[in-house]
C-alpha atoms as a PDB file:
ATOM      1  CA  UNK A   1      67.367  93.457  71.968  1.00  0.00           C
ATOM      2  CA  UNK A   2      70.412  91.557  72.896  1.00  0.00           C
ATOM      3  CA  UNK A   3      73.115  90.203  69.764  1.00  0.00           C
ATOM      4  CA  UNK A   4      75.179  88.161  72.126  1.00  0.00           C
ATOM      5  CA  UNK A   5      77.500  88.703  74.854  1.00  0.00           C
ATOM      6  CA  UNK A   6      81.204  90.191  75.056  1.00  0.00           C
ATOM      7  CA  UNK A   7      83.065  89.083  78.539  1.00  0.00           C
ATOM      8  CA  UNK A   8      85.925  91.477  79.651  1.00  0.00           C
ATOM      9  CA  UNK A   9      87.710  89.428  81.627  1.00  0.00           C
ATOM     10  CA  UNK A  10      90.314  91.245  83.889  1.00  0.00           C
ATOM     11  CA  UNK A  11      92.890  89.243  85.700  1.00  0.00           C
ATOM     12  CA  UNK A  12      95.676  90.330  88.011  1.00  0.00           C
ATOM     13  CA  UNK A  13      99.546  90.850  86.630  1.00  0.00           C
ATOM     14  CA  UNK A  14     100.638  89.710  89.822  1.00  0.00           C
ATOM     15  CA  UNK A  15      99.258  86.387  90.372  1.00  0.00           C
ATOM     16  CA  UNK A  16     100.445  83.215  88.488  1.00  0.00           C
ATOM     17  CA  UNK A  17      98.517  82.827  85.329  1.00  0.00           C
ATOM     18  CA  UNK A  18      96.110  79.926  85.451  1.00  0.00           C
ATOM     19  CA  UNK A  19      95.195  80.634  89.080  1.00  0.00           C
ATOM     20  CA  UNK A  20      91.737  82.042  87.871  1.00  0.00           C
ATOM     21  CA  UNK A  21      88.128  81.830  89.590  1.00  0.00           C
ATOM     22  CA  UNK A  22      85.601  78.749  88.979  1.00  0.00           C
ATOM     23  CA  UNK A  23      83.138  81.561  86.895  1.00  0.00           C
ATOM     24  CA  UNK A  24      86.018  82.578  84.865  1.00  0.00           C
ATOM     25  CA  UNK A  25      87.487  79.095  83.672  1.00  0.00           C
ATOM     26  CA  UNK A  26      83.418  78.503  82.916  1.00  0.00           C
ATOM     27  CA  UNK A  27      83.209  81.584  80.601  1.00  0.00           C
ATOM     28  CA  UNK A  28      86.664  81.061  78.835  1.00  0.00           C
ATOM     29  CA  UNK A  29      85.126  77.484  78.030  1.00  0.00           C
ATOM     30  CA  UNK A  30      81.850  78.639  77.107  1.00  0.00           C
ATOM     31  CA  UNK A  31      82.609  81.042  74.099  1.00  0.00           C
ATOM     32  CA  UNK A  32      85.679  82.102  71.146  1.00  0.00           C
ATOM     33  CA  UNK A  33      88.903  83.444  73.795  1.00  0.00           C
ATOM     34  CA  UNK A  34      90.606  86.764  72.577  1.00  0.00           C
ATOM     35  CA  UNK A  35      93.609  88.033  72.919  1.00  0.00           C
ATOM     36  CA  UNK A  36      95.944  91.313  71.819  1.00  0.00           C
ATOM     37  CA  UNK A  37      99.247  89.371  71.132  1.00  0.00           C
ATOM     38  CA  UNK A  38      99.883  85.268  71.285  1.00  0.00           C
ATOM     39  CA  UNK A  39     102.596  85.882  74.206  1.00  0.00           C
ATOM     40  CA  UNK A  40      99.830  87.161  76.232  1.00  0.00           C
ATOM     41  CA  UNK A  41     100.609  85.575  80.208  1.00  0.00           C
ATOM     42  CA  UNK A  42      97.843  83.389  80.926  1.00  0.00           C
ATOM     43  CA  UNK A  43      98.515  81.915  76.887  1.00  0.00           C
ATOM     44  CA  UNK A  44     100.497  79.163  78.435  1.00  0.00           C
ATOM     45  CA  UNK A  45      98.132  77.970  81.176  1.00  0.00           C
ATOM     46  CA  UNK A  46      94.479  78.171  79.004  1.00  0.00           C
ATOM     47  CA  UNK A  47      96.387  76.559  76.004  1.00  0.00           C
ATOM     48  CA  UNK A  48      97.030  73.943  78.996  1.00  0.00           C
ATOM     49  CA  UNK A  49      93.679  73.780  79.639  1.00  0.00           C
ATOM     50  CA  UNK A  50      93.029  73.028  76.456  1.00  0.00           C
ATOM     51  CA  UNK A  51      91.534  76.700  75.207  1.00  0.00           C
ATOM     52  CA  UNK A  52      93.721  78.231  72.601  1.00  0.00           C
ATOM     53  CA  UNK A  53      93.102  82.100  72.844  1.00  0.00           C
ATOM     54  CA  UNK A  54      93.430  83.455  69.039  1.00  0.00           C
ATOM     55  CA  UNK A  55      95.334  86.904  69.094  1.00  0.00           C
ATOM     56  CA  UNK A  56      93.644  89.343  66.890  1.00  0.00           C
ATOM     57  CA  UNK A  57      95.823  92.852  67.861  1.00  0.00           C
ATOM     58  CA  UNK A  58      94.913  95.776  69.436  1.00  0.00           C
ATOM     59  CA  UNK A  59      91.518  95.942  71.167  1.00  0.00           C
ATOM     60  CA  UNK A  60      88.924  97.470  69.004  1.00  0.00           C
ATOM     61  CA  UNK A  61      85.488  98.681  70.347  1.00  0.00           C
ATOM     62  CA  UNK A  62      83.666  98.405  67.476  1.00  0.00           C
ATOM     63  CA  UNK A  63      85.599  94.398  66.053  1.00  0.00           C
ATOM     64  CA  UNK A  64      84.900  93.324  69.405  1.00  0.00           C
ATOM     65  CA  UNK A  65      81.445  94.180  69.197  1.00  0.00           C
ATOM     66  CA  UNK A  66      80.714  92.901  66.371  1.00  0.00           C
ATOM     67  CA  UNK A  67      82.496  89.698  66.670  1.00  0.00           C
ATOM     68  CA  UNK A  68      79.783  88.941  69.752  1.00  0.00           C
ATOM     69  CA  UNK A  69      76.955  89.543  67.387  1.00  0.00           C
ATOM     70  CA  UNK A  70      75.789  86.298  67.444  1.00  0.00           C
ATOM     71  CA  UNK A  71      77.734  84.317  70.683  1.00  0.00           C
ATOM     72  CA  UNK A  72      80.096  84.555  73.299  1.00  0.00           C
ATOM     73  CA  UNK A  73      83.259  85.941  72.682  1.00  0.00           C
ATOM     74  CA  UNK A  74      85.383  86.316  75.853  1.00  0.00           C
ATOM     75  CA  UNK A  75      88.536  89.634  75.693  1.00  0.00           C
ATOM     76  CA  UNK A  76      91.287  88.285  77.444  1.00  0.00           C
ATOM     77  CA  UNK A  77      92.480  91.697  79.436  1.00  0.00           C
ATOM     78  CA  UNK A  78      96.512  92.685  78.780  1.00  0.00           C
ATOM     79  CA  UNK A  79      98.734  93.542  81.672  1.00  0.00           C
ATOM     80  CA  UNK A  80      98.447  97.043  80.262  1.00  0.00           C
ATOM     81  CA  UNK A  81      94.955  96.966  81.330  1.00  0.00           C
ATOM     82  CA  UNK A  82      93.836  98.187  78.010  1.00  0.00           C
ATOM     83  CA  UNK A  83      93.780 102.211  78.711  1.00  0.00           C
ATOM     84  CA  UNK A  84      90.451 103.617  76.710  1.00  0.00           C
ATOM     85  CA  UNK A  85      88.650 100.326  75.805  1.00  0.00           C
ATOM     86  CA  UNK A  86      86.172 100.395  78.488  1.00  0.00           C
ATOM     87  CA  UNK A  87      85.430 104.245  77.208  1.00  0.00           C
ATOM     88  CA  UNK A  88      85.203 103.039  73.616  1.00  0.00           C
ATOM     89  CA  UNK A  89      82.699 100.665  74.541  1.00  0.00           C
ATOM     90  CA  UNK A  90      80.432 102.386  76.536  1.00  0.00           C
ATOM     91  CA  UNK A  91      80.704 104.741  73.385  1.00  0.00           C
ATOM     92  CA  UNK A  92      80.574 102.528  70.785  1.00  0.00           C
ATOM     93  CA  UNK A  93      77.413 101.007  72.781  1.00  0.00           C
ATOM     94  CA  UNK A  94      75.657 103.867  73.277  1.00  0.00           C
ATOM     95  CA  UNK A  95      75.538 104.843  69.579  1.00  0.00           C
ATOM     96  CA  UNK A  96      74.604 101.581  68.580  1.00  0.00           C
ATOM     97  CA  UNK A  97      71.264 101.605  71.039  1.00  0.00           C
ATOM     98  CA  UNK A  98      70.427 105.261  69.489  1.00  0.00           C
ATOM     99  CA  UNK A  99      70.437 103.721  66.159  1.00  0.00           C
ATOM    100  CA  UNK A 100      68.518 100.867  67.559  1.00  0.00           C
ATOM    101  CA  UNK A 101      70.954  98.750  65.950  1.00  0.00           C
ATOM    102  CA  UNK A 102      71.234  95.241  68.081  1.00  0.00           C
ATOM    103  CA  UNK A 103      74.324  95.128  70.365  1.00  0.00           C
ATOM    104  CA  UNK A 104      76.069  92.644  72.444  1.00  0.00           C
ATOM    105  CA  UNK A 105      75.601  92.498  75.970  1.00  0.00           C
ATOM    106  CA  UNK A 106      79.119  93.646  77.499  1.00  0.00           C
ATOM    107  CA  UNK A 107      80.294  91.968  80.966  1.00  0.00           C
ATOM    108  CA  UNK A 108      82.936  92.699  82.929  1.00  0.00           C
ATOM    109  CA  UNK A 109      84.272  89.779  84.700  1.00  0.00           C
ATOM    110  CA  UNK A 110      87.392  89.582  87.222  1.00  0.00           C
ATOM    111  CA  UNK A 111      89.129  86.709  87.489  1.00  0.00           C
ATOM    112  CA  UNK A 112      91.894  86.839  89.732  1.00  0.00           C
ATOM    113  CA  UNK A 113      92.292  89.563  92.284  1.00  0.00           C
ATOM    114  CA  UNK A 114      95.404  90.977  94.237  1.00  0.00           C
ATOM    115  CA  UNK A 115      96.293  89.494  97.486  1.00  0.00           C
ATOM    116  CA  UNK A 116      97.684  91.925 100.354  1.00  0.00           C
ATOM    117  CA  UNK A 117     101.131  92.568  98.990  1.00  0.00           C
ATOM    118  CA  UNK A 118     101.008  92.162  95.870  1.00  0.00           C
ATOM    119  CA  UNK A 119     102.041  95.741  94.794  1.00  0.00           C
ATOM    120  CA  UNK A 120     105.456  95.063  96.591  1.00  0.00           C
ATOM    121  CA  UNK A 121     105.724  92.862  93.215  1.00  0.00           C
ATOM    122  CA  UNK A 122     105.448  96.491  90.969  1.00  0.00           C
ATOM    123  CA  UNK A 123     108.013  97.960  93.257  1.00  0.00           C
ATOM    124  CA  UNK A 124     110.657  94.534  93.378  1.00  0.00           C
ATOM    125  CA  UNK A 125     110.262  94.726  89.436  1.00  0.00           C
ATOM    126  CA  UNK A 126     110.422  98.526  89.084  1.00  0.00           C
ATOM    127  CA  UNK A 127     113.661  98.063  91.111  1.00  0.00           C
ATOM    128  CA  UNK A 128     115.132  95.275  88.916  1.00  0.00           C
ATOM    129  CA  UNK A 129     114.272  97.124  85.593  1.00  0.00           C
ATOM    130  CA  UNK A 130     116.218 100.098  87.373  1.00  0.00           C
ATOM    131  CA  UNK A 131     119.216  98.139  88.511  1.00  0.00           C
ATOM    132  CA  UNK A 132     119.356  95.687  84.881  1.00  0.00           C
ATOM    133  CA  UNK A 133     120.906  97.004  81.606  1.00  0.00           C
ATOM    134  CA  UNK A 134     119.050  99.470  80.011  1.00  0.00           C
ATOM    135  CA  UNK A 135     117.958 100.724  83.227  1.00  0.00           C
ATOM    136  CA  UNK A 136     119.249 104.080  85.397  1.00  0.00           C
ATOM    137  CA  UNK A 137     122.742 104.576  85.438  1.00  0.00           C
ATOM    138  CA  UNK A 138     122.401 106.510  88.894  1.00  0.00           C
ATOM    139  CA  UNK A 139     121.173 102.983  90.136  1.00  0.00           C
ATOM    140  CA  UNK A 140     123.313 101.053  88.622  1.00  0.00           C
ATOM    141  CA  UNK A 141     126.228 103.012  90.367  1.00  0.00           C
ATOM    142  CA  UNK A 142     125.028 102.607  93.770  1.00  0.00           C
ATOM    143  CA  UNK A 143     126.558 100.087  96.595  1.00  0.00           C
ATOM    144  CA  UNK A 144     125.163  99.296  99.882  1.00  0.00           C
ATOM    145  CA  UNK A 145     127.967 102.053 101.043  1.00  0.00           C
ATOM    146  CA  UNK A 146     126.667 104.486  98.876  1.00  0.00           C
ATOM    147  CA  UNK A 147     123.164 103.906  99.635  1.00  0.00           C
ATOM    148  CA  UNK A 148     123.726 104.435 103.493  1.00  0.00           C
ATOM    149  CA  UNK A 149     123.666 107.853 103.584  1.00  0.00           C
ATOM    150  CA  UNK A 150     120.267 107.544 102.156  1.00  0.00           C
ATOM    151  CA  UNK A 151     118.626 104.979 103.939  1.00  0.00           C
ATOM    152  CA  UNK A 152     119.507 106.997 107.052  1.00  0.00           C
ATOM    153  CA  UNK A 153     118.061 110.057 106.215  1.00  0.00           C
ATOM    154  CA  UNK A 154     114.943 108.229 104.988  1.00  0.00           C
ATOM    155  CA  UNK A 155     114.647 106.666 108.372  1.00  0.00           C
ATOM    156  CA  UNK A 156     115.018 110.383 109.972  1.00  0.00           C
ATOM    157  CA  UNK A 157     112.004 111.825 107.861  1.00  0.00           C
ATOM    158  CA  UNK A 158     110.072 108.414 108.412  1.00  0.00           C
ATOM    159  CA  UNK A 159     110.465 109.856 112.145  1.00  0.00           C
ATOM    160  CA  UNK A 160     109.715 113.253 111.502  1.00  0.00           C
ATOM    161  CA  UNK A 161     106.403 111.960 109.799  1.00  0.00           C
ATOM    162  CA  UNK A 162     105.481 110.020 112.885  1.00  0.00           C
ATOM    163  CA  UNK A 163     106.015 113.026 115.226  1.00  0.00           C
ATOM    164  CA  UNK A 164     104.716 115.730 113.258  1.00  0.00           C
ATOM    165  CA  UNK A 165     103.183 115.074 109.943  1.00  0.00           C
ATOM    166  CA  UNK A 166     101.106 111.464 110.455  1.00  0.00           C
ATOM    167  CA  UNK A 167      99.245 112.525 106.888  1.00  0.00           C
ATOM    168  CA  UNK A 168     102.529 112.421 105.096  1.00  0.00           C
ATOM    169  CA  UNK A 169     103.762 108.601 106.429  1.00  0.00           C
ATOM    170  CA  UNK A 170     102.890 106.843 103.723  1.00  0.00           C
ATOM    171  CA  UNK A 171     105.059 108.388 101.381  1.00  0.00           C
ATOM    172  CA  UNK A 172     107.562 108.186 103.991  1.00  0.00           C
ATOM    173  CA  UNK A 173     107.598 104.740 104.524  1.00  0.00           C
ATOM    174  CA  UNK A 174     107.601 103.873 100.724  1.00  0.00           C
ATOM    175  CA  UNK A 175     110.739 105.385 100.695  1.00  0.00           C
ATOM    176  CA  UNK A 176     112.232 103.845 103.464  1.00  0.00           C
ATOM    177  CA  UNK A 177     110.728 100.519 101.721  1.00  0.00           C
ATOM    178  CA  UNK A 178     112.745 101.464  98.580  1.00  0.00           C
ATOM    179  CA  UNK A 179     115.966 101.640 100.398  1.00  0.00           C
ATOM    180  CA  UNK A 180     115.278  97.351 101.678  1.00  0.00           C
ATOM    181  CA  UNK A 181     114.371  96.696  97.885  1.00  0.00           C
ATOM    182  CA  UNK A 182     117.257  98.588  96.759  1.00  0.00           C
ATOM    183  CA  UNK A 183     119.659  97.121  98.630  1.00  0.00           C
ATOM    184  CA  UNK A 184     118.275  93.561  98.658  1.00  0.00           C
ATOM    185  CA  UNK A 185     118.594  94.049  94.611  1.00  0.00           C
ATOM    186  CA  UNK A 186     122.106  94.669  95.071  1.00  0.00           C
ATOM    187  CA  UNK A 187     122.224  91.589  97.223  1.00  0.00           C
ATOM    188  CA  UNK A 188     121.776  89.696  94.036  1.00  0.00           C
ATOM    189  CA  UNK A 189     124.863  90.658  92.318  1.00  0.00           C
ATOM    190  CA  UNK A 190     126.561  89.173  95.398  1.00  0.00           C
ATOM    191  CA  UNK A 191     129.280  86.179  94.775  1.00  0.00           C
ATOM    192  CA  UNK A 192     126.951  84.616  97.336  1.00  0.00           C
ATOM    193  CA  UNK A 193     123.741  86.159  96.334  1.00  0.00           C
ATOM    194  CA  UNK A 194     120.579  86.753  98.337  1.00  0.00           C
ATOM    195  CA  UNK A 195     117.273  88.745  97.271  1.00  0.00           C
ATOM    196  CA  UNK A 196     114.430  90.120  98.658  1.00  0.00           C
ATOM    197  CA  UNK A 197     112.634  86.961  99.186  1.00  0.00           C
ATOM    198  CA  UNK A 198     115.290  85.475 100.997  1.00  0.00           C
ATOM    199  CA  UNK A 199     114.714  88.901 102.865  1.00  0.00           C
ATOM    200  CA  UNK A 200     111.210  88.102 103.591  1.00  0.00           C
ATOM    201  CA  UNK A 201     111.635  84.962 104.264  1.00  0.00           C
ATOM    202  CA  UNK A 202     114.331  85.375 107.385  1.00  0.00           C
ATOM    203  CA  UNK A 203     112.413  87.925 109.476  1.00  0.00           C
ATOM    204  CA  UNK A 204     109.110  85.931 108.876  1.00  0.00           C
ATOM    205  CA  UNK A 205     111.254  82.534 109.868  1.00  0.00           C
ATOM    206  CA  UNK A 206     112.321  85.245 112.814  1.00  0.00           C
ATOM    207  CA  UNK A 207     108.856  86.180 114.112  1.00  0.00           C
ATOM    208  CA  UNK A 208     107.340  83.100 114.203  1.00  0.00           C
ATOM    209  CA  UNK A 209     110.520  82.053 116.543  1.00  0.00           C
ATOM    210  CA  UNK A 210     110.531  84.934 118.335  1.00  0.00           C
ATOM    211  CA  UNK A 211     106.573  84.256 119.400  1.00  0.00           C
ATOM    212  CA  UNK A 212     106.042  80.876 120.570  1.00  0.00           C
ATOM    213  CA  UNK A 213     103.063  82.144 122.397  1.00  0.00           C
ATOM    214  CA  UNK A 214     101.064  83.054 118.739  1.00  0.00           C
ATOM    215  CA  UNK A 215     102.819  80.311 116.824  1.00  0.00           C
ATOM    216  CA  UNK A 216     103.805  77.512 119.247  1.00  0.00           C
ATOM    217  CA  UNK A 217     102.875  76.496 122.868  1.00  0.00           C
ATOM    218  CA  UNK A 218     104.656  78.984 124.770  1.00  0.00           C
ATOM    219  CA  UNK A 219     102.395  81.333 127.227  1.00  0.00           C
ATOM    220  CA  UNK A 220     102.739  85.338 127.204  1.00  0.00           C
ATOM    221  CA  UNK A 221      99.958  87.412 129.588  1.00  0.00           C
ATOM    222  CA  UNK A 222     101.755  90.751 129.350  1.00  0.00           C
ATOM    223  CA  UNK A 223     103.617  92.760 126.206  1.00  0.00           C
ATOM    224  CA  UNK A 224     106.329  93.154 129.101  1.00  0.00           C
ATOM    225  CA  UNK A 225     106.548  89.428 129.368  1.00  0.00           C
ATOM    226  CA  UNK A 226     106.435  89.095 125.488  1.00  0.00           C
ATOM    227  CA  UNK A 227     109.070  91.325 125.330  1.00  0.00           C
ATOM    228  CA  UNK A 228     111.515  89.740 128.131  1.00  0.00           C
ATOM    229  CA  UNK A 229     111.323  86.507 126.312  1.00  0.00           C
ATOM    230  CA  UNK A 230     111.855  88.069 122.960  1.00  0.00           C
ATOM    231  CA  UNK A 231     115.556  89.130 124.250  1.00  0.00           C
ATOM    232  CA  UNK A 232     115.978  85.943 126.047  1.00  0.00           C
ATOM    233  CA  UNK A 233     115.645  84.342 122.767  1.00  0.00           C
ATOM    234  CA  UNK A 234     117.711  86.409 120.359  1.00  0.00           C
ATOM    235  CA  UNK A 235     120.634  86.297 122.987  1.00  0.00           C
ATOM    236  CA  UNK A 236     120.159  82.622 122.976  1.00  0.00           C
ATOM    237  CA  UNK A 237     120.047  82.389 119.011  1.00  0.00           C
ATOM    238  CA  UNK A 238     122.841  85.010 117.914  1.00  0.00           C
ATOM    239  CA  UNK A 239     125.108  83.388 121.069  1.00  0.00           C
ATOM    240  CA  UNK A 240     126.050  86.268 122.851  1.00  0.00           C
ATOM    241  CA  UNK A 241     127.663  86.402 126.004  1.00  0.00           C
ATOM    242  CA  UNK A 242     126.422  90.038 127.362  1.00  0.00           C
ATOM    243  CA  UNK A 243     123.892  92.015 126.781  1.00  0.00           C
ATOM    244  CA  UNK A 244     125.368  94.640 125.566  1.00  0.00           C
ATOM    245  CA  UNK A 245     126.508  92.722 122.380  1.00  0.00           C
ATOM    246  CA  UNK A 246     125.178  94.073 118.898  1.00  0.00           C
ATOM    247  CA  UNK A 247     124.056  97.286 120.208  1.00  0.00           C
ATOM    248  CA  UNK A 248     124.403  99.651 117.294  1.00  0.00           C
ATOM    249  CA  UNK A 249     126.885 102.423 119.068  1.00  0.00           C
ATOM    250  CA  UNK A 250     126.229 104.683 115.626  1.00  0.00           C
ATOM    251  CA  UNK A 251     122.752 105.398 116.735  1.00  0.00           C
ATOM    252  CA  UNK A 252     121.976 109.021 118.489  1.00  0.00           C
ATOM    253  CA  UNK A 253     124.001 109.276 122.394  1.00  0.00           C
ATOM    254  CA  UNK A 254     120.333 109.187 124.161  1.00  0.00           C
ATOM    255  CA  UNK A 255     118.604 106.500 121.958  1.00  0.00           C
ATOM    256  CA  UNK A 256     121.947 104.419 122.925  1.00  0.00           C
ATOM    257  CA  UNK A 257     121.771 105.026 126.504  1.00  0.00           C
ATOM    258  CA  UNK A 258     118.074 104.469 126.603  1.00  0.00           C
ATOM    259  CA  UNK A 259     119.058 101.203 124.445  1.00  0.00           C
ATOM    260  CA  UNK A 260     121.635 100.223 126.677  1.00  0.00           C
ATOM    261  CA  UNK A 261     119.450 100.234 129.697  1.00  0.00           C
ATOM    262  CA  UNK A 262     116.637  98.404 128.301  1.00  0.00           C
ATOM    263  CA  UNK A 263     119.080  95.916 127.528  1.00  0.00           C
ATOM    264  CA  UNK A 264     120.086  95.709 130.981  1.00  0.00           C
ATOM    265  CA  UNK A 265     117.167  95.400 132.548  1.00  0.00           C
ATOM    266  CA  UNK A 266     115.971  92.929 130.293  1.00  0.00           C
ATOM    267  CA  UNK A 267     118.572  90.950 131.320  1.00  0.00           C
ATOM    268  CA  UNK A 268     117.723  91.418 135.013  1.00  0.00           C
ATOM    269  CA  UNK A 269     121.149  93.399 135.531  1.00  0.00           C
ATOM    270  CA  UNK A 270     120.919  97.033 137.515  1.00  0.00           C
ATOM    271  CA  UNK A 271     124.080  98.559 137.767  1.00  0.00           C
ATOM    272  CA  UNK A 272     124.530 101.137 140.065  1.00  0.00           C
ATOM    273  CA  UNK A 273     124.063 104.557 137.596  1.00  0.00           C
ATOM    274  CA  UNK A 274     124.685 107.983 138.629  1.00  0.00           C
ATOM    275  CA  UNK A 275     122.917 110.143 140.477  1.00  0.00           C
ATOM    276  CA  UNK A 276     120.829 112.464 139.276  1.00  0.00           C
ATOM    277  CA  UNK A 277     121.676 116.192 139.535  1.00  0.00           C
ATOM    278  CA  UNK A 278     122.681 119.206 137.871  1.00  0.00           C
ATOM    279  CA  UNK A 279     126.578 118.376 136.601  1.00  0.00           C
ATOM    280  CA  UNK A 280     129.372 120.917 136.426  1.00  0.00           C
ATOM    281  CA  UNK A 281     128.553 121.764 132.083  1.00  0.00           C
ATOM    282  CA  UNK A 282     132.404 122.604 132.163  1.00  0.00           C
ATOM    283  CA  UNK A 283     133.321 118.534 133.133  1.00  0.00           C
ATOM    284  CA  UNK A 284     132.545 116.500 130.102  1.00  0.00           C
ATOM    285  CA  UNK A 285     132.558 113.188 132.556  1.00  0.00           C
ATOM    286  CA  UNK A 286     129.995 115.080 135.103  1.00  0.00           C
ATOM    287  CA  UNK A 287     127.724 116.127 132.045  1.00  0.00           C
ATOM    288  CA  UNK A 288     127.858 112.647 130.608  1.00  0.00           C
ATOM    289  CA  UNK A 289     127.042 110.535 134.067  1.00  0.00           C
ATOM    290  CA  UNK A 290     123.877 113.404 135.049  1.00  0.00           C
ATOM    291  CA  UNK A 291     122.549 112.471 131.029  1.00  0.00           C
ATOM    292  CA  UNK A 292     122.739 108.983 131.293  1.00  0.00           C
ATOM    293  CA  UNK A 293     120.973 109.305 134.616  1.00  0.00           C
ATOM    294  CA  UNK A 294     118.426 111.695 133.156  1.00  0.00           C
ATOM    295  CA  UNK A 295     117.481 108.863 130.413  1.00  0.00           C
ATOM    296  CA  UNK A 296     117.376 106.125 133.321  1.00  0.00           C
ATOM    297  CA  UNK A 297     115.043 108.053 135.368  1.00  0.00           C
ATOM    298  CA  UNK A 298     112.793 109.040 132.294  1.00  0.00           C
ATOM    299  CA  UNK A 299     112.564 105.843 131.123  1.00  0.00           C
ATOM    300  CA  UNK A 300     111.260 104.677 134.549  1.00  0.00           C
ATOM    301  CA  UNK A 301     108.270 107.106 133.693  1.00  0.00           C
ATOM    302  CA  UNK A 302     107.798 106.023 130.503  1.00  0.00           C
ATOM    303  CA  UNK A 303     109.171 109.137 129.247  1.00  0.00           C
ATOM    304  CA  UNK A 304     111.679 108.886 125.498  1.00  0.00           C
ATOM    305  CA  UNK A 305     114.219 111.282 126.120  1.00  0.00           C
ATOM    306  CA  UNK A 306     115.111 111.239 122.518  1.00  0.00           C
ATOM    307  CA  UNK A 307     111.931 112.151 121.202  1.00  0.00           C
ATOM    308  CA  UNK A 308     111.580 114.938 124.511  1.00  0.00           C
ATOM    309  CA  UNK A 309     114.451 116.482 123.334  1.00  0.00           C
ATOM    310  CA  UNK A 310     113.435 116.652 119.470  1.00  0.00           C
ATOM    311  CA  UNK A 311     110.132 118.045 121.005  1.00  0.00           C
ATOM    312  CA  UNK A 312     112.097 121.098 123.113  1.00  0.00           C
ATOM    313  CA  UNK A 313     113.917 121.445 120.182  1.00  0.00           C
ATOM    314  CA  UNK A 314     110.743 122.035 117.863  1.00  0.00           C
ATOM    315  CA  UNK A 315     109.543 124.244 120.975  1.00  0.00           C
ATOM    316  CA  UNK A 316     112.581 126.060 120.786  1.00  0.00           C
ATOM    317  CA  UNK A 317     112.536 126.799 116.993  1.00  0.00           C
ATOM    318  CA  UNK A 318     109.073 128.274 117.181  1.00  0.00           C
ATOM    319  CA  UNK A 319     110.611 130.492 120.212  1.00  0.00           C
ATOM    320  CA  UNK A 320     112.955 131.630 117.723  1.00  0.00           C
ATOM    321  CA  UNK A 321     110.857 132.210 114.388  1.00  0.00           C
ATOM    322  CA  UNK A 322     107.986 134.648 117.257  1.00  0.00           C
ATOM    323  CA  UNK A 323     111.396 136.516 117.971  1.00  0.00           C
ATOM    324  CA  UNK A 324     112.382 136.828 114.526  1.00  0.00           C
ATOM    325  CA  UNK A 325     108.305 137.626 113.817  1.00  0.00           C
ATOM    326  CA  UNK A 326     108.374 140.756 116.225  1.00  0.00           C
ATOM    327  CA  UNK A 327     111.934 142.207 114.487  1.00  0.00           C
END
């Protein structure tokens, strides 16, 4: 035997309160609205609405039940989620239908979900509360110069994960993600400040530029085409005169000769390189010109020297670790 009806509704912290589904505007005007605290986040938007949610404290299993003895009565969710209330429900429920005592039909209604994203929200306010008074005083040390040294080795084990450990990449990349919120919260205390949406917003502004053929009228039939126009256009945007303007020189010798040359031939130039044979390992100049020539020919097989040589290398290391093995 049913007493009336008690309507959990759960909405999401992360989207803008008031921007709730058709069912759940239809439930909060169909019965007595809820709430823990009067400052609750979607306060503002129902009192707009013209529903005035009355705060009554705490969640309790057993007041909420009762107060949807005889109607509707509608628990506006906190951000906190309410940890244990679902459990004291089901509880308080159960020994209320053992005593054959009439109870409330409990719902569960959601009313705004999470869009893709929206956890990079947690992590941009995380950050702030980090960075702002009160917070870390690590954190609130750090500069982008500090933080270098960091977001470089982040990048390196982001690498390693790729190569050797695909299992471990998502923790990897979230913190390699932590280093762009960290310093784009930084960017805020700027005298000219920027933040992470102003982040967002230039490489998205960047991509759709950078791919007429998705976003415009331009034509693409091959990723090699797609890519030849893609460095066509940021020479033509950033103004640059060679090709060989705004390579990053601090990168690893044979990612910046591999670099180099796809820059090159992007731009239709072929210098003539060296040729390829075993140098003289006493003549720096010798050693240098058969390397570079190494990279060009590997690259014309598809072959990343970089990541060939980090593979010897591993090779190499388990060579050394069976040696140590036998004693």
């Amino acid at each position: 035997m049913s007493a009336g009806r008690l309507v959990l509704l759960v909405t999401s912290p992360r989207v803008a309160p008031g921007l709730l589904s058709a069912p759940a505007w239809d439930v909060l005007r169909t019965g007595r609205v809820v709430v823990a605290a009067a400052d609750h986040p979607q306060a503002p938007a129902l009192r707009a609405g013209g529903i005035d949610p009355e705060p009554v404290g705490d969640p309790s299993p057993t007041a909420l039940l009762d107060s949807a003895a005889s109607g509707t009565v509608v628990w506006l969710g906190s951000p906190d989620g309410d940890p244990g209330l679902a459990d004291g429900l089901a509880a308080e429920v159960a020994a209320r239908v053992a005593q054959g005592v009439p109870v409330a039909e409990v719902e569960v209604l959601t009313g705004s979900y999470d869009l893709p994203g929206a956890r990079l929200l947690d992590l941009v306010a995380v950050m702030d509360r980090l960075r702002s008074p009160g917070g870390c005083p690590w954190d609130r040390d750090q500069t982008h110069r500090s933080l270098a040294t960091y977001l470089l080795e982040e990048a390196y084990e982001t690498l390693e994960a790729i190569e050797t450990d695909p299992d471990h990449l998502r923790e990897e990349l979230g913190d390699l993600l932590l280093q762009v919120v960290f310093h784009a919260r930084i960017g805020e205390e700027h005298e000219h400040p920027w933040s992470i949406d102003d982040v967002a917003s230039g490489i998205v502004e960047k991509l759709i530029r950078r791919h007429p053929h998705v976003f415009a009228d331009g034509d693409a039939t091959t990723a090699a085409h797609v890519e030849a126009r893609w460095h066509e256009l940021k020479q033509a945007e950033k103004k640059r005169t060679s090709a060989m303007e705004g390579v990053p020189v601090a990168q690893p010798s044979l990612s910046l000769a591999a670099t180099m040359l796809n820059r090159a031939e992007s731009a239709g130039i072929a210098p003539t390189l060296p040729d390829l044979v075993v140098p003289d390992p006493a003549d720096p100049t010798a050693v240098g010109d058969a390397t570079l020539a190494l990279v060009a020919a590997a690259r014309r097989h598809g072959v990343d020297v970089e990541q060939a040589v980090r593979d010897a290398a591993r090779r190499f290391a388990d060579a050394v670790r069976r040696a140590e093995s036998r004693g």
